[in-house]
Protein backbone atom coordinates (compact mmCIF):
# COMPACT_ATOMS: atom_id res chain seq x y z
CA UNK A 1 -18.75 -12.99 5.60
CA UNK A 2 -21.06 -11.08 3.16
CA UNK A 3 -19.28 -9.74 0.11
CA UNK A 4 -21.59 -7.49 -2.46
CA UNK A 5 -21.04 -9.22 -5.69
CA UNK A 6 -24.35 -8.09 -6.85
CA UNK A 7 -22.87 -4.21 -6.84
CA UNK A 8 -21.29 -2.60 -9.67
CA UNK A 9 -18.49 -0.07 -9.66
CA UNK A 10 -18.97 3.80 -10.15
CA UNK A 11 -16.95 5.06 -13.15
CA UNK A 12 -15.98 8.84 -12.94
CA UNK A 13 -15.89 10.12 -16.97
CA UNK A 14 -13.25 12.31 -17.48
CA UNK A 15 -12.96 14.66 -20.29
CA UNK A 16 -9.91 13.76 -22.55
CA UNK A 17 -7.24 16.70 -23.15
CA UNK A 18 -7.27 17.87 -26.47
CA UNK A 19 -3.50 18.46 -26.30
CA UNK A 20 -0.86 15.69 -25.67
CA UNK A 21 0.81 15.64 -22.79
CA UNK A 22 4.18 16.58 -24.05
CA UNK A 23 2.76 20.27 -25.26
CA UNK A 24 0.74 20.97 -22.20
CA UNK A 25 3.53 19.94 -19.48
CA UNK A 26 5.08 23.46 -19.43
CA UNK A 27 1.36 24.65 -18.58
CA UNK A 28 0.34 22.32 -16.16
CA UNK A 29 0.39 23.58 -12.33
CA UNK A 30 2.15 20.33 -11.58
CA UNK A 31 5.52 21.59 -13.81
CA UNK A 32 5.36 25.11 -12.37
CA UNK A 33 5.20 23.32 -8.50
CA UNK A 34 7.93 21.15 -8.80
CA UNK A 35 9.51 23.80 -10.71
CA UNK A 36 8.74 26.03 -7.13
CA UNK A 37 10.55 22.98 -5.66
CA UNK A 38 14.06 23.01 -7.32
CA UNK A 39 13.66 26.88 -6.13
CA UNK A 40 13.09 26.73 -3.19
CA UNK A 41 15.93 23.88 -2.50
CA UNK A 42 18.93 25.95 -3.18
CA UNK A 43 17.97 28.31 0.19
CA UNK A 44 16.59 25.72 2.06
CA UNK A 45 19.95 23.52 1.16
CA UNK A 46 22.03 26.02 2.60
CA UNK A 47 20.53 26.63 5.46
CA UNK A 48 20.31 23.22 6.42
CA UNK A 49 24.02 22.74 5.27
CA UNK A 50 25.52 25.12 7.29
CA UNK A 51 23.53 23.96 9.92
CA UNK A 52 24.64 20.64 10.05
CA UNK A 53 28.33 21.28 9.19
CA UNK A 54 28.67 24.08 11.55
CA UNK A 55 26.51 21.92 14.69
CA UNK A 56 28.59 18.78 14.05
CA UNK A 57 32.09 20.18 13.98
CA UNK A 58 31.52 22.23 16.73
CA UNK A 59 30.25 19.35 19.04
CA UNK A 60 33.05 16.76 17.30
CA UNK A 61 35.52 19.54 18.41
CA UNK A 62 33.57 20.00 21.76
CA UNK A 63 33.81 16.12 22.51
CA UNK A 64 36.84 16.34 24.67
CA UNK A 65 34.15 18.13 27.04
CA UNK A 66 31.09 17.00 28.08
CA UNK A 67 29.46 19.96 25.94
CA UNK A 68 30.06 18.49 22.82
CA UNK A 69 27.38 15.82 23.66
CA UNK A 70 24.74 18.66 23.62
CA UNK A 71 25.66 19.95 20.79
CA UNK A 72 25.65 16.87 18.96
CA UNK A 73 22.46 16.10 20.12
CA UNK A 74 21.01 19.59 19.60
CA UNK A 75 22.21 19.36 15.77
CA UNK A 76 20.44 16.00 15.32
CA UNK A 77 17.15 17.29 16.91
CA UNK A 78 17.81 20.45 14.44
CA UNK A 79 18.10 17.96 11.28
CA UNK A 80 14.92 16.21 12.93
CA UNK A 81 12.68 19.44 13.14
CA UNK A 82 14.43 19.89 9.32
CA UNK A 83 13.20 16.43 8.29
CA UNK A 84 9.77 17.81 9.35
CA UNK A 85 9.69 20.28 6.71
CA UNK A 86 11.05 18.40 4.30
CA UNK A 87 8.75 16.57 4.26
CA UNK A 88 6.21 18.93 4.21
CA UNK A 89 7.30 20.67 1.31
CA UNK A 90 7.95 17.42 -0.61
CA UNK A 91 4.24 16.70 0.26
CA UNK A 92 2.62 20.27 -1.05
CA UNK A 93 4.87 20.53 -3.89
CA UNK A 94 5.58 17.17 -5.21
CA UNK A 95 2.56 15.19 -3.91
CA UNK A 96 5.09 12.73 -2.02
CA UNK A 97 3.85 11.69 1.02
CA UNK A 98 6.31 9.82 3.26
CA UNK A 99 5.62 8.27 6.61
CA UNK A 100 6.99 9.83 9.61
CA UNK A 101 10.50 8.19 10.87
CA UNK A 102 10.33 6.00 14.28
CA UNK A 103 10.18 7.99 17.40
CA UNK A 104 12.29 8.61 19.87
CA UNK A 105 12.15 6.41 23.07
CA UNK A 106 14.76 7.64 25.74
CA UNK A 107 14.65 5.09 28.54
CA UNK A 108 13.57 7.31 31.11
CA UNK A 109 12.57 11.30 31.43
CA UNK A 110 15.43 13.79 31.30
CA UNK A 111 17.39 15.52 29.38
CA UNK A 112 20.12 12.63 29.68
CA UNK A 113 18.06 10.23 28.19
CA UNK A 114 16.72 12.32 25.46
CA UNK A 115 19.95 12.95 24.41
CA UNK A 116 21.01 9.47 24.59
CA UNK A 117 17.90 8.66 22.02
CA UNK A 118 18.66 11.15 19.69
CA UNK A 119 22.59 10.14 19.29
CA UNK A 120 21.54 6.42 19.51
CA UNK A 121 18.99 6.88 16.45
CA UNK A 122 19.43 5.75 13.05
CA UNK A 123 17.34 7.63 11.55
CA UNK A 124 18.35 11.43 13.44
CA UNK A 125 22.21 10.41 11.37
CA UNK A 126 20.01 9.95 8.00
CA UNK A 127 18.23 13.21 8.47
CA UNK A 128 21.76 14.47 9.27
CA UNK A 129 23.26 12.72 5.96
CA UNK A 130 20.30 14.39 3.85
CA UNK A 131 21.47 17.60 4.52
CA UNK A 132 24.83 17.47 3.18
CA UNK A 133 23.58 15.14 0.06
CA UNK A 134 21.31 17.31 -0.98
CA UNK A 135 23.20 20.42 -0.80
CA UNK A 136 25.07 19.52 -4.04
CA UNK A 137 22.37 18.16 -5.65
CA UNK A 138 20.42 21.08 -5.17
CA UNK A 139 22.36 23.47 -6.60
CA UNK A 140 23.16 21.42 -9.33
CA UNK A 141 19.80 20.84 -10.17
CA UNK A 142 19.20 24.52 -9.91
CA UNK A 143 21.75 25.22 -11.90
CA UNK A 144 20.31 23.18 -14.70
CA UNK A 145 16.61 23.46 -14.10
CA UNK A 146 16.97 27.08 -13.82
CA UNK A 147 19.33 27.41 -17.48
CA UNK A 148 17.04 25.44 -19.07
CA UNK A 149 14.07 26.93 -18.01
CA UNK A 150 14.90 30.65 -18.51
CA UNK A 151 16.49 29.71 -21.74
CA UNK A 152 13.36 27.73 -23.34
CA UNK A 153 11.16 31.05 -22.46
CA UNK A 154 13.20 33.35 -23.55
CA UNK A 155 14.22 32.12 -26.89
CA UNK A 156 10.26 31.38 -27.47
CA UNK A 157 8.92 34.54 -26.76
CA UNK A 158 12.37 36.43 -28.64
CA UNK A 159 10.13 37.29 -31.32
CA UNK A 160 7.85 39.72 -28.97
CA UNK A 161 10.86 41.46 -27.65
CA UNK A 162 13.58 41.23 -30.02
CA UNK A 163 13.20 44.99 -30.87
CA UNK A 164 13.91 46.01 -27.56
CA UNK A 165 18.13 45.50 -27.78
CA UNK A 166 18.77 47.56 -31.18
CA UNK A 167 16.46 50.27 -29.32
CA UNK A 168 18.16 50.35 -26.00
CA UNK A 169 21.02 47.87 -26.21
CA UNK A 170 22.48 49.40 -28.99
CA UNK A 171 22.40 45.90 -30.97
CA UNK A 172 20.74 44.16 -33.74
CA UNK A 173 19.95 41.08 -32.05
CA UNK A 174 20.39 38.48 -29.70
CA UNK A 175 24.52 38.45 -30.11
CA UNK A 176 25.91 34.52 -30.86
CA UNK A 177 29.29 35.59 -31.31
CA UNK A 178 31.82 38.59 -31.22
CA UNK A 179 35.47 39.83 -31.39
CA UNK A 180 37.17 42.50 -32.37
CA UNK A 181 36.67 41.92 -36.11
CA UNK A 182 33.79 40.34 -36.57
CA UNK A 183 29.99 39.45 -35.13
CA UNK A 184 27.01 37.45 -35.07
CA UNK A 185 23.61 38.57 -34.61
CA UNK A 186 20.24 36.91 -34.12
CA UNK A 187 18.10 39.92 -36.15
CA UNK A 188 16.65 38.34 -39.58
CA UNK A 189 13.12 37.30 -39.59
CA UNK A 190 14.63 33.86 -40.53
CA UNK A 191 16.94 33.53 -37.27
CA UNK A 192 14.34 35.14 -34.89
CA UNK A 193 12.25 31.91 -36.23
CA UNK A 194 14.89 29.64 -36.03
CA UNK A 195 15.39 30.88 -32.51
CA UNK A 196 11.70 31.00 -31.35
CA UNK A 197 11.80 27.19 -32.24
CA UNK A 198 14.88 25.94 -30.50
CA UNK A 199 13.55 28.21 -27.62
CA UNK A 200 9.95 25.85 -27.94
CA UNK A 201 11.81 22.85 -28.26
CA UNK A 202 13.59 23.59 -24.52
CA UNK A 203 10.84 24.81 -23.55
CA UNK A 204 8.76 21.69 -24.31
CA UNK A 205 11.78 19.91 -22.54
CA UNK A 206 12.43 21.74 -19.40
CA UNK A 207 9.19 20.35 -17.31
CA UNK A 208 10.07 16.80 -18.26
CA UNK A 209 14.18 17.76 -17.05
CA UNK A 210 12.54 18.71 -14.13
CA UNK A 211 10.07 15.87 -13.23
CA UNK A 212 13.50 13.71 -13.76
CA UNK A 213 15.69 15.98 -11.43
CA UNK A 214 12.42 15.66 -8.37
CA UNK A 215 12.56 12.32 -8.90
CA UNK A 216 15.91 11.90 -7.78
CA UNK A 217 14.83 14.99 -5.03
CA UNK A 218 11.80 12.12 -3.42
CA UNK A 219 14.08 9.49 -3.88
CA UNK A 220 16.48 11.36 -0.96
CA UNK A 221 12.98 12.39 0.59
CA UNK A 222 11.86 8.52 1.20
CA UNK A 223 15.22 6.73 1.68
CA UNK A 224 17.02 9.35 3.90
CA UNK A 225 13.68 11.21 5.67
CA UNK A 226 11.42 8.22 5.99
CA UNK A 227 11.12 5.14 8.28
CA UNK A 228 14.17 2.63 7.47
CA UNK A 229 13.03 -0.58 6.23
CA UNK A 230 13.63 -2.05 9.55
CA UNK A 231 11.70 0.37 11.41
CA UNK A 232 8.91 -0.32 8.59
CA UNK A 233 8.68 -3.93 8.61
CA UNK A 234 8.33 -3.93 12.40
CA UNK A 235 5.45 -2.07 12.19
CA UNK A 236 4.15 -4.28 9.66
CA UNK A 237 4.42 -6.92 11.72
CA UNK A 238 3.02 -5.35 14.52
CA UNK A 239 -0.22 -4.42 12.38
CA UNK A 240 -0.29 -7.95 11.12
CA UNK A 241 -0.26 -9.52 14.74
CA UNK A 242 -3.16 -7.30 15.44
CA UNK A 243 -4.91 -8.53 12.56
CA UNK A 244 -4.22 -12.37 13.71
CA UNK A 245 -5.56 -11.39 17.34
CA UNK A 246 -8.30 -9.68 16.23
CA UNK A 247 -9.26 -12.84 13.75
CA UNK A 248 -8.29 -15.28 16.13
CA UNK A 249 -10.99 -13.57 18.50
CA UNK A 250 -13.63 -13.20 16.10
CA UNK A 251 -13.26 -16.80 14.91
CA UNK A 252 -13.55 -17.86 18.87
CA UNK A 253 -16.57 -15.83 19.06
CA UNK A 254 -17.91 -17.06 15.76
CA UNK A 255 -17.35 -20.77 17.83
CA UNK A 256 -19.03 -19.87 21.11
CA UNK A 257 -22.24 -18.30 19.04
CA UNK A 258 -22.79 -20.94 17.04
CA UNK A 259 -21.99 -23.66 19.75
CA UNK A 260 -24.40 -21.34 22.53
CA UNK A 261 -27.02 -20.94 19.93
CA UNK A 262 -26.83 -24.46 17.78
CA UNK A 263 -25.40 -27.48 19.70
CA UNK A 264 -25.70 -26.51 23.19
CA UNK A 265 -29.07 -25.31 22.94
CA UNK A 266 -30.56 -28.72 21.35
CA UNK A 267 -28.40 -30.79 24.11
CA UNK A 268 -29.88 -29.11 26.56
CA UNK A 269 -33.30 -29.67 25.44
CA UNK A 270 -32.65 -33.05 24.86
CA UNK A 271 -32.01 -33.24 28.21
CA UNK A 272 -35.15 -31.98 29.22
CA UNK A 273 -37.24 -34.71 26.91
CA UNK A 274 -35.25 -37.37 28.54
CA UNK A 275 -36.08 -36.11 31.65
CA UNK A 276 -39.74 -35.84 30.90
CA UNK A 277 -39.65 -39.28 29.21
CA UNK A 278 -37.68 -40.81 32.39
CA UNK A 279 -40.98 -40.02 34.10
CA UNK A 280 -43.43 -40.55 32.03
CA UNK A 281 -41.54 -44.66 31.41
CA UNK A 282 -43.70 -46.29 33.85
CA UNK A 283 -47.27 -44.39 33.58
CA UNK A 284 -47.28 -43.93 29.44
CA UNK A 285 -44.70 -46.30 27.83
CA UNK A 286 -45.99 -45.04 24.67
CA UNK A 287 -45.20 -41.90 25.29
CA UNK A 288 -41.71 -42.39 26.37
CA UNK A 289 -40.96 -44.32 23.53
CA UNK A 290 -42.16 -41.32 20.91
CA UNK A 291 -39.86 -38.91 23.18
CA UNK A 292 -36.90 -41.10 23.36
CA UNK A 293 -37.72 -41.45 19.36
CA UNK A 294 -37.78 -37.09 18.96
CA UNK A 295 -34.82 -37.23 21.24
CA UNK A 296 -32.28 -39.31 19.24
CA UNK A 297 -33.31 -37.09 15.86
CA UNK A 298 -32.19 -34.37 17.73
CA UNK A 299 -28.97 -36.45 19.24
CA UNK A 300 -28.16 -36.55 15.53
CA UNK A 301 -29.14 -32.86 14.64
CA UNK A 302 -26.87 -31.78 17.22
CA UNK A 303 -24.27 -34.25 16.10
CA UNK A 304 -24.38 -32.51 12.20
CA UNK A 305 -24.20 -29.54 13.80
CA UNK A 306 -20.79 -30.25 15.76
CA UNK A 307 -19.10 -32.20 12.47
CA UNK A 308 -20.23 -29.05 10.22
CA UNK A 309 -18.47 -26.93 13.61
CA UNK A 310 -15.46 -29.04 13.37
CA UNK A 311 -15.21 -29.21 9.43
CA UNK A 312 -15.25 -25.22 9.92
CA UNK A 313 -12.46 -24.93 11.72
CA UNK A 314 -10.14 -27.58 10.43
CA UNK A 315 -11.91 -30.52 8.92
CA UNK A 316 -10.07 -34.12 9.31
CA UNK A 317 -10.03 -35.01 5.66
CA UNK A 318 -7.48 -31.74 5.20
CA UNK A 319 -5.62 -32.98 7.70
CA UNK A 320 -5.36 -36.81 6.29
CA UNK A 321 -5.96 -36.19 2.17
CA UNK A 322 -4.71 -32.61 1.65
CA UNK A 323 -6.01 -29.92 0.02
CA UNK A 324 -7.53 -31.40 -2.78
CA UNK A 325 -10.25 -33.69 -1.11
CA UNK A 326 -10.52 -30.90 1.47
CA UNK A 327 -11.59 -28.52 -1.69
CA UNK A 328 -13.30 -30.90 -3.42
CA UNK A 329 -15.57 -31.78 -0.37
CA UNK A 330 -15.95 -27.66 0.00
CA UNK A 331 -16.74 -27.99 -3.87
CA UNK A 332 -19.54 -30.70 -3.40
CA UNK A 333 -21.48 -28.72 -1.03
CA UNK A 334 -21.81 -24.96 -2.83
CA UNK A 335 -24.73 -24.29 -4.70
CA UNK A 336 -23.57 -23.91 -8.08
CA UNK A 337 -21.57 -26.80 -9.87
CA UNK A 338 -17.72 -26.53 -8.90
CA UNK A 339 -14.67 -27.36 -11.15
CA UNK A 340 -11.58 -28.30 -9.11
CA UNK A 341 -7.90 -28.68 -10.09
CA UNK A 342 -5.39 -29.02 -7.36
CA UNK A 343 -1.79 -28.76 -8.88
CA UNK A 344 0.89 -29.21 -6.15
CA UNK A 345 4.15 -31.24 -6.39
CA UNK A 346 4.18 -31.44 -2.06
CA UNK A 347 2.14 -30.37 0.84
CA UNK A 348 2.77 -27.34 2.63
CA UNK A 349 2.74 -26.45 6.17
CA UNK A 350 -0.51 -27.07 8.22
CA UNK A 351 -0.96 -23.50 8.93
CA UNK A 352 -0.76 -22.39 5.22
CA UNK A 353 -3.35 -25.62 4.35
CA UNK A 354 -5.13 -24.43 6.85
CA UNK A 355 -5.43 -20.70 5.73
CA UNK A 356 -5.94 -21.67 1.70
CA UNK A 357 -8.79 -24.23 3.06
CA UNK A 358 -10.37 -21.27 4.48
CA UNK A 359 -9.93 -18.87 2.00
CA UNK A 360 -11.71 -20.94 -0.34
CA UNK A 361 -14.14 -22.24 1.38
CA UNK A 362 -15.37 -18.22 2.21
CA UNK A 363 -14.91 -17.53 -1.07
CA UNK A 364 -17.39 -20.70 -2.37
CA UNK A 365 -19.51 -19.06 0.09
CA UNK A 366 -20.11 -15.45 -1.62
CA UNK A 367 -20.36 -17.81 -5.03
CA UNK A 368 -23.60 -19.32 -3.57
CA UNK A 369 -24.84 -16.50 -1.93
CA UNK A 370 -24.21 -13.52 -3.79
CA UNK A 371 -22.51 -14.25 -7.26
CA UNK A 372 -25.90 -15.23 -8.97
CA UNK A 373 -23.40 -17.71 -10.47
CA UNK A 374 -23.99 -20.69 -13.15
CA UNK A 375 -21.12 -22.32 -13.09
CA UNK A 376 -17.41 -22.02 -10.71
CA UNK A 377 -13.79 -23.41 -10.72
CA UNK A 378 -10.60 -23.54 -8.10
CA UNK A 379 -7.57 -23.41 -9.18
CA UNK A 380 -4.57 -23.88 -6.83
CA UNK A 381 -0.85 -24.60 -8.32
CA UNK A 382 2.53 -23.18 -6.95
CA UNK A 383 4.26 -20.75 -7.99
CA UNK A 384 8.29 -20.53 -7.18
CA UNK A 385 7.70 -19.50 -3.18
CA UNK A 386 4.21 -18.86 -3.80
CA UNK A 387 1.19 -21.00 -3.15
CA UNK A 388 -1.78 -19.81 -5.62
CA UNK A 389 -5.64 -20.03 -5.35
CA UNK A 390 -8.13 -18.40 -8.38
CA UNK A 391 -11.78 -18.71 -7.80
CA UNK A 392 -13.69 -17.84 -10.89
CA UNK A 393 -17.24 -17.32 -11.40
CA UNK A 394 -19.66 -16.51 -14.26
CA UNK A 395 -22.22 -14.26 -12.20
CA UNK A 396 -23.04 -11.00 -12.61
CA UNK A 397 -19.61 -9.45 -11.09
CA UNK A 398 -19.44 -5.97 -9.19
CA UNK A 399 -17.13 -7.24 -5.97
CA UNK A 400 -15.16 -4.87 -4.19
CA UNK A 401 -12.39 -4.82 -1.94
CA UNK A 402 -12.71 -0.92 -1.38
CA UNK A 403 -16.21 -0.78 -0.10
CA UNK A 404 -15.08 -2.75 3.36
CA UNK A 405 -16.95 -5.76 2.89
CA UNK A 406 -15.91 -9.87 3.83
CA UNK A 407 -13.04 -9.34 1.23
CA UNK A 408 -11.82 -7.23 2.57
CA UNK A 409 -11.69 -8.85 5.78
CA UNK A 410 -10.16 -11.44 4.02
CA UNK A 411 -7.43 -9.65 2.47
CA UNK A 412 -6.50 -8.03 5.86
CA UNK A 413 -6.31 -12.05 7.07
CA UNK A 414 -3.72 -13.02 3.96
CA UNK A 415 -1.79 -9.99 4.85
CA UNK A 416 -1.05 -11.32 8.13
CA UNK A 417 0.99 -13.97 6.69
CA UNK A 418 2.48 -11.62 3.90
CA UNK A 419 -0.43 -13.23 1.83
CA UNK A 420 -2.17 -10.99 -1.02
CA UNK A 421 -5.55 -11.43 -2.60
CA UNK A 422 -6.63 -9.50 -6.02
CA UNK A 423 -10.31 -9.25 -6.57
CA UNK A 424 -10.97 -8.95 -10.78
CA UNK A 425 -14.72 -8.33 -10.81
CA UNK A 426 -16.68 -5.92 -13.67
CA UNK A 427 -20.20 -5.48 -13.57
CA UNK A 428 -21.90 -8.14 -15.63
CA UNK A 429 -19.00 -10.05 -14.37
CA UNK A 430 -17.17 -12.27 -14.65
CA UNK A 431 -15.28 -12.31 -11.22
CA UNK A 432 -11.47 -13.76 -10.43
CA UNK A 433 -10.54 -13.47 -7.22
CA UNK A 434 -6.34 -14.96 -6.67
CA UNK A 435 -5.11 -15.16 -3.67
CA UNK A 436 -1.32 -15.66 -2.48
CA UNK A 437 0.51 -16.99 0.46
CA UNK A 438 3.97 -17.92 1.39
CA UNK A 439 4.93 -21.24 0.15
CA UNK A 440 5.74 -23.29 3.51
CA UNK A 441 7.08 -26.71 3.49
């Protein structure tokens, strides 16, 4: 695993506004597109409403029939094909992007079977419940969005237009109040100023109303349109088994290279000098004896090479001592002087020593090659359910998990176990990487 420690980040400088956020919210394109969105959901809401009320009772009423099964299963595939653009429009408007609910899978082909998926679905009834939640919703926040925002403008810009009612209204003003005796009028300089502000002050207020009211809008959007929890932990799961397969075959192949180029390739040399010195024995003892000498060096190269295999994949003294003579042996043989503290009131599970072992030992790696690193330290403590590794370094910083390199590849390798690792690197360093994994007794 290479990781780039030596590489620094690239900042983008962006101006700072010159106004604060809360005057230039009614400006920004942002406030005027989820504006567009409370808009546009009255309509839509009602469409979709009717839809699904008008669908559903007609195939409830039809069940005493075999046609109401159709129709049932034609108004779910309608509130599917809604979902669709709901989504859609949540994603061009309010910049929500929501993952696609889980397929149908009818048994077999036909029309039988499809229909049997789409009644059998969970999430065909959600995108059914959405569209009589949001109906209300929508036109309350409509309603209010709408009040608000029509309000805020037009008591702000009063001041430009004001003269218009006593020319063609046949008023003085804006009227407050009125009965048959008596009247109140918005038409003094002081009240058109009075009224400008309150007009600023919803105005100001409005895009913020709004942001709150979409809120609620892409919390529907994600619970009621999106994959259910379920649905989205399987396919975590099934990601994270491909990422165990996919390390468990690299780490084989890591085995078989380094066995086919290392171990196996001085053993079978060694063969060959014994063979050689087998016949040289009786013509040149002297000989023999200097290749049987070359030969056992090379017994014991090959045997280094096998313990330094072994201690690779799961060394012994992990497996008798723990983790901290297992780190503190990793610790002993990096280039840079080490500091380890091993803080753990039990042992956990093999598989979880076995995973922190490995995570620190590639992590020591990148310290000697690439950190450019004085001095080091591993930490590992538990936290509640959590087991905890830090490795810290003073070297010059600049490590990525974005840019695809051995972290990353290491991240994807914690994630299969609902592990997590946080890289904390500036240039000019220096770097903290923490991982997590699941605390297993």
């Amino acid at each position: 695993m290479a990781t780039e420690y030596g590489q620094g980040y690239a900042y983008r400088s962006e101006r700072p506004h010159r106004l604060p956020a809360g005057l230039r919210a009614p400006f920004e394109a942002r406030s005027w597109r989820e504006f567009g969105y409370v808009l546009l959901s009255l309509p839509v809401a009602i469409v979709l409403f009717c839809w699904t009320v008008t669908m559903v009772s007609l195939g409830a009423g039809l069940l005493v029939t075999f046609l109401g099964i159709p129709v049932l299963a034609a108004a779910l595939a309608g509130c599917r094909g809604f979902g669709v653009l709901e989504r859609a429009r949540a994603r061009a408007l309010l910049g929500l992007r929501v993952a696609d609910p889980e397929p149908l899978r009818p048994g077999k082909p036909g029309p039988v079977a499809w229909m049997g998926a789409v009644l059998k679905s969970g999430s065909s009834w959600r995108q059914a419940l959405y569209t009589l939640v949001q109906f209300p919703w929508a036109v309350f926040s409509f309603s209010v969005v709408v009040t608000f925002w029509s309000l805020g403008w037009s008591l702000l810009t009063y001041p430009l237009w004001f003269w218009v009612l006593p020319v063609y209204a046949g008023q003085s003003g804006i009227q407050l109040y009125g009965d048959s005796h008596h009247s109140v009028y918005v038409d003094n300089p002081f009240e058109i100023a009075l009224a400008a502000l309150v007009g600023l002050v919803f105005t100001l207020a409005a895009p913020w109303l709004v942001r709150a009211l979409t809120t609620v809008d892409g919390l529907l959007v994600r619970g009621l349109l999106g994959p259910s929890p379920l649905s989205a932990r399987v396919v975590e799961l099934e990601s994270d088994r491909g990422a165990v397969v996919d390390t468990a075959v690299a780490d084989l192949r890591r085995i078989e290279r380094a066995l086919h180029d290392g171990a196996q390739a001085r053993l079978a040399g060694l063969a060959m000098d014994l063979g050689l010195a087998k016949e040289k024995l009786r013509d040149d003892p002297r000989a023999a004896a200097r290749m049987v000498e070359e030969a056992h060096g090379e017994v014991k190269t090959a045997l280094q090479e096998l313990r330094d295999l072994a201690r690779g994949i799961h060394p012994a003294v992990l497996t008798d001592r723990g983790l901290d003579a297992a780190l503190s042996a990793v610790a002993s043989r990096c280039a840079v002087p080490v500091r380890v503290e091993v803080d753990l009131p039990a042992r956990p599970a093999a598989a979880i020593e076995g995973i922190a072992y490995f995570t620190v030992s590639e992590l020591l790696r990148n310290v000697s090659e690439h950190s450019g690193a004085r001095t080091a330290s591993v930490d590992v403590w538990r936290s509640d359910k959590r087991l905890m590794l830090q490795v810290s370094d003073d070297g010059v910083g600049g490590a990525d998990l974005a840019r695809g390199s051995g972290l990353a590849g290491l991240a994807a390798r914690l994630d299969a176990v609902d592990g997590l690792l946080v890289v904390d690197s500036p240039p000019g360093g220096p770097t903290r990487v923490t991982a997590e994994l699941p605390w297993r007794a």
